[in-house]
N, C-alpha and C. Protein backbone atom coordinates (compact mmCIF):
# COMPACT_ATOMS: atom_id res chain seq x y z
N UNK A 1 -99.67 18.94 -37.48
CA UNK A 1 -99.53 17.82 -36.59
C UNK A 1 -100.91 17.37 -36.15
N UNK A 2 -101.14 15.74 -35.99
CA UNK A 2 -102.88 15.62 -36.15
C UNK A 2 -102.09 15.11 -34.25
N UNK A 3 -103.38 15.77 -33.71
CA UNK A 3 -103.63 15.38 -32.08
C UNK A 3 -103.65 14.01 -31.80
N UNK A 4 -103.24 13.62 -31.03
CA UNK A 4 -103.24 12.10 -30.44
C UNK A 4 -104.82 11.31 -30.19
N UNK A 5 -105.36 12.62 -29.79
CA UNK A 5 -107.23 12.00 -29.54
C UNK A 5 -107.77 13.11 -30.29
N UNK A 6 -108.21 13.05 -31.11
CA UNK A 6 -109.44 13.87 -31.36
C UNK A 6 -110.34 14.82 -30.52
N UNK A 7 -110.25 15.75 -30.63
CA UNK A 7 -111.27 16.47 -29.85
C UNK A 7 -112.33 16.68 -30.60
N UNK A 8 -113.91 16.67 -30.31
CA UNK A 8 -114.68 17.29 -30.53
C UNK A 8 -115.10 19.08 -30.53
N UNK A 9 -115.85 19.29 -31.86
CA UNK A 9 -115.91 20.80 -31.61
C UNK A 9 -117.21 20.89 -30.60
N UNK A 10 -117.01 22.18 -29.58
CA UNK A 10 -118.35 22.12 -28.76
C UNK A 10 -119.26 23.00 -29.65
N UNK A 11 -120.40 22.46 -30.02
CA UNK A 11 -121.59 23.36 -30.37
C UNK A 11 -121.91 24.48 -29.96
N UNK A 12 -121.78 25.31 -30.41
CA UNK A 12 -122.05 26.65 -30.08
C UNK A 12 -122.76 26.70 -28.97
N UNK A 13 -124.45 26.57 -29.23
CA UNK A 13 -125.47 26.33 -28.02
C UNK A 13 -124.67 26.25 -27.24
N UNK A 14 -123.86 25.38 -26.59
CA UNK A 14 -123.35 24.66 -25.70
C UNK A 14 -122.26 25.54 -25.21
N UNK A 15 -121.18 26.49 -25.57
CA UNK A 15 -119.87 26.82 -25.53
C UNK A 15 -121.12 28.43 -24.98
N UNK A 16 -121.70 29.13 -25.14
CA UNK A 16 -122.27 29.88 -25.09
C UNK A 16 -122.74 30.45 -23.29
N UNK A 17 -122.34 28.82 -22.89
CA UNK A 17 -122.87 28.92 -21.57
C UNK A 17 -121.41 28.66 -20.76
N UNK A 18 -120.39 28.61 -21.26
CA UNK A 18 -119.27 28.76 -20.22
C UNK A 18 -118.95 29.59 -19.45
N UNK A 19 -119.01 30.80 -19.90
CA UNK A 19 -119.32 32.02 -18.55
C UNK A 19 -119.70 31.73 -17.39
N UNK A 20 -121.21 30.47 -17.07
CA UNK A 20 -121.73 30.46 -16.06
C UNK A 20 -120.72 29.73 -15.08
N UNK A 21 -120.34 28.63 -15.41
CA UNK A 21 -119.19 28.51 -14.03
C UNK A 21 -118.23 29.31 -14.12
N UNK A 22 -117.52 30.23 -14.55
CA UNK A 22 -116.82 31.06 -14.28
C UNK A 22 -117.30 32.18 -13.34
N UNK A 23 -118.39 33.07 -14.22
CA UNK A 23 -119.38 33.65 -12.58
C UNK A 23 -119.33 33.13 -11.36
N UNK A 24 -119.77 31.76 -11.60
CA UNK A 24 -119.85 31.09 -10.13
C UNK A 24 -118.59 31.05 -9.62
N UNK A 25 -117.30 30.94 -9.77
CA UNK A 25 -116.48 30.64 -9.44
C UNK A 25 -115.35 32.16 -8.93
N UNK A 26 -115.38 32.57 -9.30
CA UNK A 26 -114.84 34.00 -9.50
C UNK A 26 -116.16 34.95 -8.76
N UNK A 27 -117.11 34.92 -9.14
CA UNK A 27 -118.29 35.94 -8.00
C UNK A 27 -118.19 35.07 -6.48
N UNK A 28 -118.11 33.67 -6.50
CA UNK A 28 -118.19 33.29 -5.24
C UNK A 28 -117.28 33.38 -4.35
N UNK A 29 -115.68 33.15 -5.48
CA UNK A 29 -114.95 33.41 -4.49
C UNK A 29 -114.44 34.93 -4.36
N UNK A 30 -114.74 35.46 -4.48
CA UNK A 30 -114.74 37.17 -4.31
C UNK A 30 -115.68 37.72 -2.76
N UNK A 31 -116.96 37.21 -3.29
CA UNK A 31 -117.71 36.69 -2.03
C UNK A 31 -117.21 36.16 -0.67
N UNK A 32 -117.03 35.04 -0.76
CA UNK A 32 -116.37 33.95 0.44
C UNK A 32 -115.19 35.21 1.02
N UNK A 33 -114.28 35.61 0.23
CA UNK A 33 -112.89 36.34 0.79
C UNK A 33 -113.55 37.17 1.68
N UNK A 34 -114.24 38.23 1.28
CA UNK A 34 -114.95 39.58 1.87
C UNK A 34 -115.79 39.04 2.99
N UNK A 35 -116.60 37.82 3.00
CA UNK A 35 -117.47 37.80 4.25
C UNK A 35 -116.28 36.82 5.07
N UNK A 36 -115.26 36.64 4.81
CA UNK A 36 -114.16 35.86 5.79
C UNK A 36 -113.81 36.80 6.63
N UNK A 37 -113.51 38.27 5.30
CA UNK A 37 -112.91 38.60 6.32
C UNK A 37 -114.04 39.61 7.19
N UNK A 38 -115.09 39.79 7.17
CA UNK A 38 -116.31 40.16 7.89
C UNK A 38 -116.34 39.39 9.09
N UNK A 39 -116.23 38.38 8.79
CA UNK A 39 -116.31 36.98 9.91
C UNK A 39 -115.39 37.68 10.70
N UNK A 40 -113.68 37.48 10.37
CA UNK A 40 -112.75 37.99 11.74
C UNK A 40 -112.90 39.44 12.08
N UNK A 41 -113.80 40.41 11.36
CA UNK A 41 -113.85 41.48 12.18
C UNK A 41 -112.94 42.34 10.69
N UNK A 42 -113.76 43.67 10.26
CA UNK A 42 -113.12 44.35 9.72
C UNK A 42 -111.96 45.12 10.19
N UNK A 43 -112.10 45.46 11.80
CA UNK A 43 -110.60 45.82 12.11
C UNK A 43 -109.25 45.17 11.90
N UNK A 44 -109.46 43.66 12.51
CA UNK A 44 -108.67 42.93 12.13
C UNK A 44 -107.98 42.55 10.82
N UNK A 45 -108.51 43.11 9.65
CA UNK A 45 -108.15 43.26 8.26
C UNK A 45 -107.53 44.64 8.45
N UNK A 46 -108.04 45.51 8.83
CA UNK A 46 -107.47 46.85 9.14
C UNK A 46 -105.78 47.09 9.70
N UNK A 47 -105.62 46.02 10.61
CA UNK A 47 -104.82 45.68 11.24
C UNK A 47 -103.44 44.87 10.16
N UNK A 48 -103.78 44.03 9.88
CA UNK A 48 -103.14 43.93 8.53
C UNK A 48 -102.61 44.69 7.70
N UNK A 49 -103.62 45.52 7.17
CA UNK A 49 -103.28 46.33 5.90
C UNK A 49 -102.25 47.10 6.37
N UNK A 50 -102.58 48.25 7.87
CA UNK A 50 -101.69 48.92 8.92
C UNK A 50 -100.76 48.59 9.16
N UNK A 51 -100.34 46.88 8.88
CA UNK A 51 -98.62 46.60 9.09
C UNK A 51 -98.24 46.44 8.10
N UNK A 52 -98.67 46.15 7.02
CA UNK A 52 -98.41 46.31 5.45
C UNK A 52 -97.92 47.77 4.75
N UNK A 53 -98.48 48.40 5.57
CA UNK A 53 -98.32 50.34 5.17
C UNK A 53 -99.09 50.98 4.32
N UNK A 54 -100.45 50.23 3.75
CA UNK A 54 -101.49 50.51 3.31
C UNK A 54 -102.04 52.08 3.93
N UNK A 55 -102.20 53.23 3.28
CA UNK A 55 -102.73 54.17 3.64
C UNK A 55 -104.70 54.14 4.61
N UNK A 56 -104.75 54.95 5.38
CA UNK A 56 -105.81 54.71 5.62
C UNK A 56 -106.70 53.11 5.95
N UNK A 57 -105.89 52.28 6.82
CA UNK A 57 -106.26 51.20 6.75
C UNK A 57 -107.73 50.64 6.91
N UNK A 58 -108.35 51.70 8.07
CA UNK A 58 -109.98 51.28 8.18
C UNK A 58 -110.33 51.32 6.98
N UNK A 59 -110.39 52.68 6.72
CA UNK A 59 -110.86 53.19 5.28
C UNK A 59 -111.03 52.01 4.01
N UNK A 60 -109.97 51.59 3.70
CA UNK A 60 -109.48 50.33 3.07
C UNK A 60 -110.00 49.21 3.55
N UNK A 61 -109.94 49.15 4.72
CA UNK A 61 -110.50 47.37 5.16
C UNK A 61 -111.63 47.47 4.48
N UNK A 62 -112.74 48.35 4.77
CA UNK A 62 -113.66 48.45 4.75
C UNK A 62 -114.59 48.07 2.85
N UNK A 63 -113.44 49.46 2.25
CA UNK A 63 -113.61 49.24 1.12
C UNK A 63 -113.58 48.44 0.23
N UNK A 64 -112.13 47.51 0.77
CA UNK A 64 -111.87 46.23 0.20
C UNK A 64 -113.00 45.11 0.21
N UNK A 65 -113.45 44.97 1.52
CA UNK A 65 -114.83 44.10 2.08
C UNK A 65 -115.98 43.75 1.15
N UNK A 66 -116.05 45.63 0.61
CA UNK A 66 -117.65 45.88 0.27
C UNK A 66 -117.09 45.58 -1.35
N UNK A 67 -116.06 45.91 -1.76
CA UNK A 67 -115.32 45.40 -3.80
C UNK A 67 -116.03 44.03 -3.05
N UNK A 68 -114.96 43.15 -2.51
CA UNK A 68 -115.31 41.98 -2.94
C UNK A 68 -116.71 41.28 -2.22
N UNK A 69 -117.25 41.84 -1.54
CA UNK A 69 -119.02 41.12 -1.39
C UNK A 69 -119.68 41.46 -2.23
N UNK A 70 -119.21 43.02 -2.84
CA UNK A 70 -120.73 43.44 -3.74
C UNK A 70 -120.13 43.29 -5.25
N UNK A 71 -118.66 43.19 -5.30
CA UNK A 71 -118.65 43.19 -6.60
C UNK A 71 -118.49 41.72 -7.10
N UNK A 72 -118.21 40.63 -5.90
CA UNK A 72 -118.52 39.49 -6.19
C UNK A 72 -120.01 38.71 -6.38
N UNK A 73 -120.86 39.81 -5.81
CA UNK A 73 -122.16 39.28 -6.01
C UNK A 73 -122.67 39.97 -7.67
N UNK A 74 -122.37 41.13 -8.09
CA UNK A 74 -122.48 41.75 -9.56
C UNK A 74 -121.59 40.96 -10.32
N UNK A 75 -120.37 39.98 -10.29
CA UNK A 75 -120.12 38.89 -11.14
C UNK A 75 -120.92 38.17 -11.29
N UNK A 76 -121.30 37.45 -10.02
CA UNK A 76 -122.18 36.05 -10.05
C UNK A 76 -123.84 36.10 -10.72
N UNK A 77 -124.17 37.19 -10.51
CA UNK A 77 -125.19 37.30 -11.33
C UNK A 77 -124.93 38.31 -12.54
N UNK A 78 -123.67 38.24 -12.75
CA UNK A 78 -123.63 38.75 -14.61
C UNK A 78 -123.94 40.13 -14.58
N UNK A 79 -123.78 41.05 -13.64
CA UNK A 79 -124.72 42.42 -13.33
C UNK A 79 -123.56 43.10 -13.53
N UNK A 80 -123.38 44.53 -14.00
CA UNK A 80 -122.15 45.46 -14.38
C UNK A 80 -121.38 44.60 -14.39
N UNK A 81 -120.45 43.61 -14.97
CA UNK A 81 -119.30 42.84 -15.28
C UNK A 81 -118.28 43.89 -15.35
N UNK A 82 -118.51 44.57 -16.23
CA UNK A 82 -117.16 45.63 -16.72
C UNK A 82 -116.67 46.51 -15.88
N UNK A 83 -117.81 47.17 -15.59
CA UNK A 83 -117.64 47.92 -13.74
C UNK A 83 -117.18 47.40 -12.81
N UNK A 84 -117.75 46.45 -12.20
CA UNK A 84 -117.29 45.59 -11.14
C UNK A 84 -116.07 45.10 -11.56
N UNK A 85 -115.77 45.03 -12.37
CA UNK A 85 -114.45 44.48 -12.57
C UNK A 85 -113.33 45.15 -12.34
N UNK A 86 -113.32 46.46 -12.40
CA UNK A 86 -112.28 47.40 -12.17
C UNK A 86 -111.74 47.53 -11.12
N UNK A 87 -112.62 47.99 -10.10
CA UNK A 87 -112.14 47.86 -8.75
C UNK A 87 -111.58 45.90 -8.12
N UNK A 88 -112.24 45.49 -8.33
CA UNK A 88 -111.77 43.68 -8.04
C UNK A 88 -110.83 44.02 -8.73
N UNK A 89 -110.31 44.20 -9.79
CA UNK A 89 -108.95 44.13 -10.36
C UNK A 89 -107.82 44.98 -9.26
N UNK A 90 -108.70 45.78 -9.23
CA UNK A 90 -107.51 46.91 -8.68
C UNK A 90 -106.90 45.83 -6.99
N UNK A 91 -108.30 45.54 -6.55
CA UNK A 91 -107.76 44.19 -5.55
C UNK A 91 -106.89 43.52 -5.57
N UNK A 92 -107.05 43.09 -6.82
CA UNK A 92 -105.98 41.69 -6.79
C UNK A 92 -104.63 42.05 -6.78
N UNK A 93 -104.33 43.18 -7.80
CA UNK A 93 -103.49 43.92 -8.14
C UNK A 93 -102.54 44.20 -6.74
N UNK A 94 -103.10 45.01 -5.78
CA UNK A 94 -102.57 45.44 -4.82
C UNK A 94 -102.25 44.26 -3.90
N UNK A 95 -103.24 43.20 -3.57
CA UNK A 95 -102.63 41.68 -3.55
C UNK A 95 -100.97 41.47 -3.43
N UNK A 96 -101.36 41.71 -4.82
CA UNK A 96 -99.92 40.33 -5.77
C UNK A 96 -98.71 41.45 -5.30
N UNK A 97 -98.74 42.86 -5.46
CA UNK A 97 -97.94 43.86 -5.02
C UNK A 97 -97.20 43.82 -3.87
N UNK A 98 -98.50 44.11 -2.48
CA UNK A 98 -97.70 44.22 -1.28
C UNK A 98 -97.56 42.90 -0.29
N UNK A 99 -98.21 41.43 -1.05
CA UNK A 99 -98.44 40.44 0.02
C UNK A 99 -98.06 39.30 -0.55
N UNK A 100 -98.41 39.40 -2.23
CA UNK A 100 -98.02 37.48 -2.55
C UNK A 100 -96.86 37.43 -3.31
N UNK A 101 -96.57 38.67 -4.07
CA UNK A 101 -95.00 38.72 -4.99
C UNK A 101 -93.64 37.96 -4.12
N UNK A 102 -93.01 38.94 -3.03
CA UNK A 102 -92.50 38.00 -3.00
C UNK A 102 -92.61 36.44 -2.58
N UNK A 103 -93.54 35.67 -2.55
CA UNK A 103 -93.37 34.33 -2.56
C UNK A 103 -93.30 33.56 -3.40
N UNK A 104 -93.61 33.98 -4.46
CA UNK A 104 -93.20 33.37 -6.31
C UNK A 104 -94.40 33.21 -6.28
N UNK A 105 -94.67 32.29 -7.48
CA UNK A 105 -95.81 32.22 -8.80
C UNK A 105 -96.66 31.18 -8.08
N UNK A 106 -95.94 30.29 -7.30
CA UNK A 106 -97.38 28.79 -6.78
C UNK A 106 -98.15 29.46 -5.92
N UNK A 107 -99.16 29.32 -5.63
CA UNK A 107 -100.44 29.10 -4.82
C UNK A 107 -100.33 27.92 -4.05
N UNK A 108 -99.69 26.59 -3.97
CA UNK A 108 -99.39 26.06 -3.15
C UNK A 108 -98.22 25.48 -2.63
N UNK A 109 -97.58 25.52 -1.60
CA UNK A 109 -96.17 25.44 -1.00
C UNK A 109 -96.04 24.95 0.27
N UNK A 110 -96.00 23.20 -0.29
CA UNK A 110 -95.94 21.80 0.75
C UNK A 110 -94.71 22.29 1.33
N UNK A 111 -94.87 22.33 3.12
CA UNK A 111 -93.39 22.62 3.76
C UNK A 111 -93.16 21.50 4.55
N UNK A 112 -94.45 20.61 5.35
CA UNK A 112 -94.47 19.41 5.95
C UNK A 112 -95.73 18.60 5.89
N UNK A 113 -95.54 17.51 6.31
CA UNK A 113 -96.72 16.76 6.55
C UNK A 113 -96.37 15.64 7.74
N UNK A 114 -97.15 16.35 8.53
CA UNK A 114 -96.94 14.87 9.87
C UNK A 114 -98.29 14.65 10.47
N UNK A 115 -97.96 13.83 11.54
CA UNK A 115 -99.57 13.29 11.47
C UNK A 115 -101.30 13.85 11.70
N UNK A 116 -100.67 15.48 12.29
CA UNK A 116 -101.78 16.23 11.80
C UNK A 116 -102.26 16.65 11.37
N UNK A 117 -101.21 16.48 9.91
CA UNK A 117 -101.60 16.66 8.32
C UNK A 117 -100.42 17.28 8.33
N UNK A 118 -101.18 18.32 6.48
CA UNK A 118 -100.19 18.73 5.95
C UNK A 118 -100.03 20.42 6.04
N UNK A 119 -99.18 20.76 6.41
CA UNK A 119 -98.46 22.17 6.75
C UNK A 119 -97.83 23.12 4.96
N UNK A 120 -98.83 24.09 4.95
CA UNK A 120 -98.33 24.99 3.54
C UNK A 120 -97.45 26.52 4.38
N UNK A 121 -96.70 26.90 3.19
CA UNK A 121 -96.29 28.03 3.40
C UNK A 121 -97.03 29.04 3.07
N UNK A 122 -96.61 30.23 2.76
CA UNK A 122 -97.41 31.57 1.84
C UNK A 122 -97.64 31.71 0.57
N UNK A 123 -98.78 31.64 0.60
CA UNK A 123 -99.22 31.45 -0.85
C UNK A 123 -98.46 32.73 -1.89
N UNK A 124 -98.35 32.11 -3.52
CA UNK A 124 -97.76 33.02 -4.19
C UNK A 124 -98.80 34.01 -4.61
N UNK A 125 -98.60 34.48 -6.11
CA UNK A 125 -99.67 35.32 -6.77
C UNK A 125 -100.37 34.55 -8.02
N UNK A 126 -100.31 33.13 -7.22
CA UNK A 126 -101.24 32.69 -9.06
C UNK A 126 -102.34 32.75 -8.85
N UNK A 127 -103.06 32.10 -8.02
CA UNK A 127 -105.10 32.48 -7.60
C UNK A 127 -105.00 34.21 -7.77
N UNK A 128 -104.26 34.89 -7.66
CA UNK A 128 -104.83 35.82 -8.16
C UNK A 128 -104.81 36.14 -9.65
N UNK A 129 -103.51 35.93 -10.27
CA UNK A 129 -103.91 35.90 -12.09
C UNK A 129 -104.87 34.84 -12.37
N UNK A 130 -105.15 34.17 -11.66
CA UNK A 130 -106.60 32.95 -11.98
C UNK A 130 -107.49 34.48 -12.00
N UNK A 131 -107.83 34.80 -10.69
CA UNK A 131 -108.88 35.72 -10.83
C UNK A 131 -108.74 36.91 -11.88
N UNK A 132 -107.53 37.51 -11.86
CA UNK A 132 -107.95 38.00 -13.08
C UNK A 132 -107.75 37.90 -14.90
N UNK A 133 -107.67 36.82 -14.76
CA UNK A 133 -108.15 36.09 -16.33
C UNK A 133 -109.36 35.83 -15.97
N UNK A 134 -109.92 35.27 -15.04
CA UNK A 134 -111.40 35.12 -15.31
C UNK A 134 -112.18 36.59 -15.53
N UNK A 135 -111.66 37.72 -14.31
CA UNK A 135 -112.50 38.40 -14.92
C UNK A 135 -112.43 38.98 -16.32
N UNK A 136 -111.29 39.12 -16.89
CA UNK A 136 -110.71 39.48 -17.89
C UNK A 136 -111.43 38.89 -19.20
N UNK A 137 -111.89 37.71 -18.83
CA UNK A 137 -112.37 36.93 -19.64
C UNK A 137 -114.07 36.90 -19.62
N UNK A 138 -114.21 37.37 -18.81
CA UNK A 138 -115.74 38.04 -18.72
C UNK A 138 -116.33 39.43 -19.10
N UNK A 139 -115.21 40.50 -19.17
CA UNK A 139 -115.63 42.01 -19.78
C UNK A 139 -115.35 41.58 -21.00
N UNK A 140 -114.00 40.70 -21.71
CA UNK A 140 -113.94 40.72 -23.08
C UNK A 140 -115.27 39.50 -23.60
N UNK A 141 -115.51 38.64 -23.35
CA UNK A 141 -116.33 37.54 -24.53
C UNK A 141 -117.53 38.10 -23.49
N UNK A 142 -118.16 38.56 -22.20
CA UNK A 142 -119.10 38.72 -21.82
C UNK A 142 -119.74 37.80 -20.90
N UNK A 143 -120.55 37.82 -20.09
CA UNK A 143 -121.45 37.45 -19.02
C UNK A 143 -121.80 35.87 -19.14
N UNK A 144 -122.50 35.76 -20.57
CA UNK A 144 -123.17 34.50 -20.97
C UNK A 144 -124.75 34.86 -20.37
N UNK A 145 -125.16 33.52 -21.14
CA UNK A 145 -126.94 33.72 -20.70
C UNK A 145 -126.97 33.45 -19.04
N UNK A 146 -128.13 33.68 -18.48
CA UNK A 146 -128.58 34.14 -17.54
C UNK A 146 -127.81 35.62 -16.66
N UNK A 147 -127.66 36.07 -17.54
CA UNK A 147 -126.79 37.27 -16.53
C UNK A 147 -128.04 38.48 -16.61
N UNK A 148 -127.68 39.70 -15.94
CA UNK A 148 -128.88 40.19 -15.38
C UNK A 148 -128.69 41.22 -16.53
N UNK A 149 -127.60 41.70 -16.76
CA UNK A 149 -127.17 42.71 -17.68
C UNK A 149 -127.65 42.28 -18.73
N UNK A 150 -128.02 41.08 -19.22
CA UNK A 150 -128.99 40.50 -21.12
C UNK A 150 -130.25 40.95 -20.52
N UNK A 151 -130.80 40.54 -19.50
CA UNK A 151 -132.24 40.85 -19.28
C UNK A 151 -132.42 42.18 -19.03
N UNK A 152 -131.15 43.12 -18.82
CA UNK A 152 -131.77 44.50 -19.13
C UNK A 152 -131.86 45.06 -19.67
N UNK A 153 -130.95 44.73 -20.73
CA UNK A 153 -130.72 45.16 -21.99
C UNK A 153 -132.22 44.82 -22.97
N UNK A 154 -132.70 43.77 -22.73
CA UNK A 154 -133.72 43.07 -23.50
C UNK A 154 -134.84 44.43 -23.25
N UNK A 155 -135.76 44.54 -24.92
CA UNK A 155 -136.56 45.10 -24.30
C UNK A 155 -138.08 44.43 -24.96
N UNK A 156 -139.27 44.59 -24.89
CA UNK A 156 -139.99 43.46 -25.29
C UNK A 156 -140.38 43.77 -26.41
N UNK A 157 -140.45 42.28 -27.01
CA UNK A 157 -140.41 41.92 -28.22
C UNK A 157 -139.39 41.86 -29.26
N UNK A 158 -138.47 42.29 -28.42
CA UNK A 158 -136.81 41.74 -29.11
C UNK A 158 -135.96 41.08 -28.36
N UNK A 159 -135.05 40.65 -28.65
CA UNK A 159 -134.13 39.32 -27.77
C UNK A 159 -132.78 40.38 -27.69
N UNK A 160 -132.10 40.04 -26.36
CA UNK A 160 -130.70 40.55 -25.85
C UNK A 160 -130.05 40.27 -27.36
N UNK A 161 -129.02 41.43 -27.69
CA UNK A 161 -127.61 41.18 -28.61
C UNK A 161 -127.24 39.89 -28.50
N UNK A 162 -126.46 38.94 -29.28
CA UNK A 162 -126.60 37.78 -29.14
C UNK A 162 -127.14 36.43 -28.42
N UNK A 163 -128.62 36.54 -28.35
CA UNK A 163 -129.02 36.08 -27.43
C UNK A 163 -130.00 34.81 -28.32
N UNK A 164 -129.84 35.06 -29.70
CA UNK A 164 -130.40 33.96 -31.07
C UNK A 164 -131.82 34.45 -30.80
N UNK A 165 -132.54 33.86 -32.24
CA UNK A 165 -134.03 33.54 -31.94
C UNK A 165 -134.46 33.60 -31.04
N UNK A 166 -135.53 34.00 -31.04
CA UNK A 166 -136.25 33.60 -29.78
C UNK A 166 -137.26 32.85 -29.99
């Protein structure tokens, strides 16, 4: 079946660098979550987890905080991807488990709109399979250029594993 529009193929060069908004997007918002919830106070996440039935809730607030500040900052700059990824997974995971399952699959759920806008319900579990296909999609095809993990790998006078000519 021939496509209605034509697509162009992207040039390699070019396709090579898609990783980088994904980093950005997935390290930042990993980031943003953890210093939000820094902002209201790690107890207050504590507090949460504690009516949820989360074991050890400080313990957890805490831990949860530091996955997603530090392991959102080791996405965004391409640093242990594969590592960092495990635990953020295990995040999301526990997520979709004890807080967004039952509300179904949307991420967004219009209940009103009046004139002080618009009113959502509880979000489902799809921003979180967003997040983890992205990361998913970053331990399997990899980081992309500028990540910190090519430049350590590099040693001089040879170029990172797929990293072309130099």
């Amino acid at each position: 079946m021939t496509p209605l529009l034509p697509v162009p193929a992207v040039p390699r060069r070019l396709a090579a660098w898609a990783p980088i908004p994904l980093r950005l997007i997935v390290g930042g918002g990993f980031m943003e979550h953890g210093f939000a919830k820094l902002g209201r106070g790690a107890d207050a996440f504590a507090a949460i987890l504690q009516a949820i039935g989360v074991p050890f809730p400080h313990l957890m607030s805490w831990a949860t905080i530091a996955v997603e500040v530090l392991g959102g900052l080791a996405i965004l700059l391409g640093s242990f991807v594969a590592l960092a990824s495990v635990p953020m997974a295990v995040v999301l995971l526990v997520a979709i488990f004890t807080v967004h399952l039952p509300y179904g699959f949307s991420s967004i759920k219009l209940m009103t709109v009046t004139p002080a806008g618009a009113h959502f319900g509880q979000p489902g579990y799809e921003c979180d399979l967003l997040y983890l296909a992205g990361l998913a999609t970053l331990v399997l095809g990899g980081a992309g250029p500028w990540a910190l993990d090519k430049l350590w790998r590099k040693r001089p006078g040879q170029s990172a594993p797929g990293a072309g000519p130099a």
